[in-house]
Protein backbone atom coordinates (compact mmCIF):
# COMPACT_ATOMS: atom_id res chain seq x y z
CA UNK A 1 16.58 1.04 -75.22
CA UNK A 2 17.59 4.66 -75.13
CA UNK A 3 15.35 7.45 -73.49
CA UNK A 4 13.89 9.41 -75.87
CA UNK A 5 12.42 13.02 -75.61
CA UNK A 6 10.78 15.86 -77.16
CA UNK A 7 10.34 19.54 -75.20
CA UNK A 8 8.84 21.10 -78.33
CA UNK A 9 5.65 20.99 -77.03
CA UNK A 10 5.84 22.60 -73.74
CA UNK A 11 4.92 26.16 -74.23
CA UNK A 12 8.33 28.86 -74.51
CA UNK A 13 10.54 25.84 -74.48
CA UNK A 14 12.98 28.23 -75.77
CA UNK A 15 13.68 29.76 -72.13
CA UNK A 16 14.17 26.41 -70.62
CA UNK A 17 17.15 25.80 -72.82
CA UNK A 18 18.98 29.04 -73.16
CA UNK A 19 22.08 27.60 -72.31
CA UNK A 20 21.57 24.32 -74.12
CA UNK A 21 23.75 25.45 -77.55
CA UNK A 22 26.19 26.70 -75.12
CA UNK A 23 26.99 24.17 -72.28
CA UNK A 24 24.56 22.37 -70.07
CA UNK A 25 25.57 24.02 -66.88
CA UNK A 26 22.92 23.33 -64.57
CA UNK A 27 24.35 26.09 -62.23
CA UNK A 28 24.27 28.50 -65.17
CA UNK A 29 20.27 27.43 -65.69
CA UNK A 30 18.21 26.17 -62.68
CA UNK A 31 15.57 25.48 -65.29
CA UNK A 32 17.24 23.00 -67.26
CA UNK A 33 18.24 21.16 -64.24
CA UNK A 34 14.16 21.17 -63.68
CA UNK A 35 13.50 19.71 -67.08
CA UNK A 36 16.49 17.53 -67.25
CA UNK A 37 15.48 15.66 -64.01
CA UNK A 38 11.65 15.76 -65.03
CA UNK A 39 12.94 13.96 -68.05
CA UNK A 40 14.18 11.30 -66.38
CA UNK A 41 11.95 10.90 -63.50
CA UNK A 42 9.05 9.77 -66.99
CA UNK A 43 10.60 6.47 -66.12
CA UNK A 44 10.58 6.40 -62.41
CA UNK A 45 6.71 7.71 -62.12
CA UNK A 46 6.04 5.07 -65.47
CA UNK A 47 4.36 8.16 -67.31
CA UNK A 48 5.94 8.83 -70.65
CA UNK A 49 5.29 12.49 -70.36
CA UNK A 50 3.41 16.00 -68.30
CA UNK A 51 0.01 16.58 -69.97
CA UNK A 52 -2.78 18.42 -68.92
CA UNK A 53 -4.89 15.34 -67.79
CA UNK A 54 -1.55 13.68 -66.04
CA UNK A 55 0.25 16.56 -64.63
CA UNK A 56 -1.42 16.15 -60.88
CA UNK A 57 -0.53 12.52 -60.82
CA UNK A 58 2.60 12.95 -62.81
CA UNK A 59 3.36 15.27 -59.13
CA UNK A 60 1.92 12.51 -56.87
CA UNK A 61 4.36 10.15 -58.32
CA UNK A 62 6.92 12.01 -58.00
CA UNK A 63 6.41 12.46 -54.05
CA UNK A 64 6.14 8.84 -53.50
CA UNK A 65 9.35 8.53 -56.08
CA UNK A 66 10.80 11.57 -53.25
CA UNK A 67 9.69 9.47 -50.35
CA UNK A 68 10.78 6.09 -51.56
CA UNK A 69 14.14 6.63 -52.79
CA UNK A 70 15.27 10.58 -52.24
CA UNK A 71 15.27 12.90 -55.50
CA UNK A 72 18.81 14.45 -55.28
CA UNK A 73 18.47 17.47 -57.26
CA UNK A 74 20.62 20.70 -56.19
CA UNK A 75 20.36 24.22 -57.62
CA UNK A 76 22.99 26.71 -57.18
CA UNK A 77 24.43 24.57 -54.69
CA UNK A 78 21.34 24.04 -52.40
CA UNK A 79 18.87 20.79 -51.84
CA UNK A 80 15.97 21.28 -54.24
CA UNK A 81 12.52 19.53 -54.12
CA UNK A 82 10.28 19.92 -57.40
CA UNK A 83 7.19 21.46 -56.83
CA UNK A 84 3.25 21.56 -58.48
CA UNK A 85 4.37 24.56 -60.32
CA UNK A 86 7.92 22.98 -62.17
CA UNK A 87 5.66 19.93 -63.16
CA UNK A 88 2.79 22.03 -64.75
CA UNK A 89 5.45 24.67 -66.35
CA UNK A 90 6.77 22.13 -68.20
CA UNK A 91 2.98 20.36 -69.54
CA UNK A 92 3.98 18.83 -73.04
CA UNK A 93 7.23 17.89 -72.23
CA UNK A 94 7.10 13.82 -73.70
CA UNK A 95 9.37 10.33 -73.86
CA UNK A 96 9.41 7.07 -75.36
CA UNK A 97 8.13 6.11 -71.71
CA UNK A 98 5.10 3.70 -71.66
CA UNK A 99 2.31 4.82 -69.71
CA UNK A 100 1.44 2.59 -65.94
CA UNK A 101 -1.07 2.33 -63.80
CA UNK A 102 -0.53 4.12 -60.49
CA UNK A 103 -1.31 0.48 -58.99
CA UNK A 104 1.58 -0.85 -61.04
CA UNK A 105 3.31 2.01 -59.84
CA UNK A 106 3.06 1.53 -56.58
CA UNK A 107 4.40 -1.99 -56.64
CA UNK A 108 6.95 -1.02 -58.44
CA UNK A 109 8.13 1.42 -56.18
CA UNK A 110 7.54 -0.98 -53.10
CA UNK A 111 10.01 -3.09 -54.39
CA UNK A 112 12.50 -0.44 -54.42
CA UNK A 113 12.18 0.63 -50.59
CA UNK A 114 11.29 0.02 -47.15
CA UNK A 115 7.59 1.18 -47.45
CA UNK A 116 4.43 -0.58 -48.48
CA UNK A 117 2.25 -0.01 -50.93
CA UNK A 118 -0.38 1.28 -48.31
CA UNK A 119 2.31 3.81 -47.11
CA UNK A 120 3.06 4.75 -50.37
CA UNK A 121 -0.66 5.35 -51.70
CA UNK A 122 -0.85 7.43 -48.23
CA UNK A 123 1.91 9.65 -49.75
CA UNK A 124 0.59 9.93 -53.19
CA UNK A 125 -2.97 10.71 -51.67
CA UNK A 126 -1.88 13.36 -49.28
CA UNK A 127 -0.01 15.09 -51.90
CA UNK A 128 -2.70 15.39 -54.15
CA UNK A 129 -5.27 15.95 -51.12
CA UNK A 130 -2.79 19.07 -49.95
CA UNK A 131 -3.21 20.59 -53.43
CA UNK A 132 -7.27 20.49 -53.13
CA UNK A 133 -6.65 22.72 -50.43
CA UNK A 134 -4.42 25.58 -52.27
């Protein structure tokens, strides 16, 4: 099945793919290299898109997906980790990715490295718990 997605409805979508006509040089946009990974994390976090209700745990999956397994992202040549702000600038963004529960998740994700499930919940709690406190 192929992965399917839609930017349309994240607002100014426009500016996130300014070089998209022209080449996809990630180096060229740092932005697109944002969305393009966001894309494809949908299907490592199980949530088939960034919505106003999800975008806090769409971020705590994606630390425990950071934790887990790494996310390898580089802009401009330098180690990037996506932040609170990347996830919620890019609220709409969607996929053919079926929604999970963050227990099913978890297991998931337990089953792909050398942490628990109890570690991993730790992660995904303390990054939404640190946000509380911005």
């Amino acid at each position: 099945m192929s992965l399917n997605w839609d930017i349309t409805g994240i607002n100014n979508y426009e500016e996130l793919m300014s070089v998209w006509d022209d080449e996809r040089d990630c180096q060229t946009n740092p932005e697109w290299t944002k969305t393009d990974s966001l894309i494809w994390l949908t299907m490592a976090v199980d949530l088939g898109g960034i919505t106003d209700k999800n975008y806090l745990d769409f971020y705590g999956r994606v630390c425990v997906v950071d934790a887990a397994v790494g996310i390898n992202m580089r802009i401009k040549g330098e180690d990037y980790k996506l932040t609170l702000k990347d996830i919620q600038r890019r609220i709409g963004l969607s996929t053919n990715v079926t929604d999970h529960s963050l227990t099913k998740f978890l297991k998931k994700a337990e089953s792909n490295c050398d942490l628990n499930v109890k570690a991993l919940k730790a992660i995904y709690e303390k990054a939404i718990k640190e946000l509380a406190t911005v």
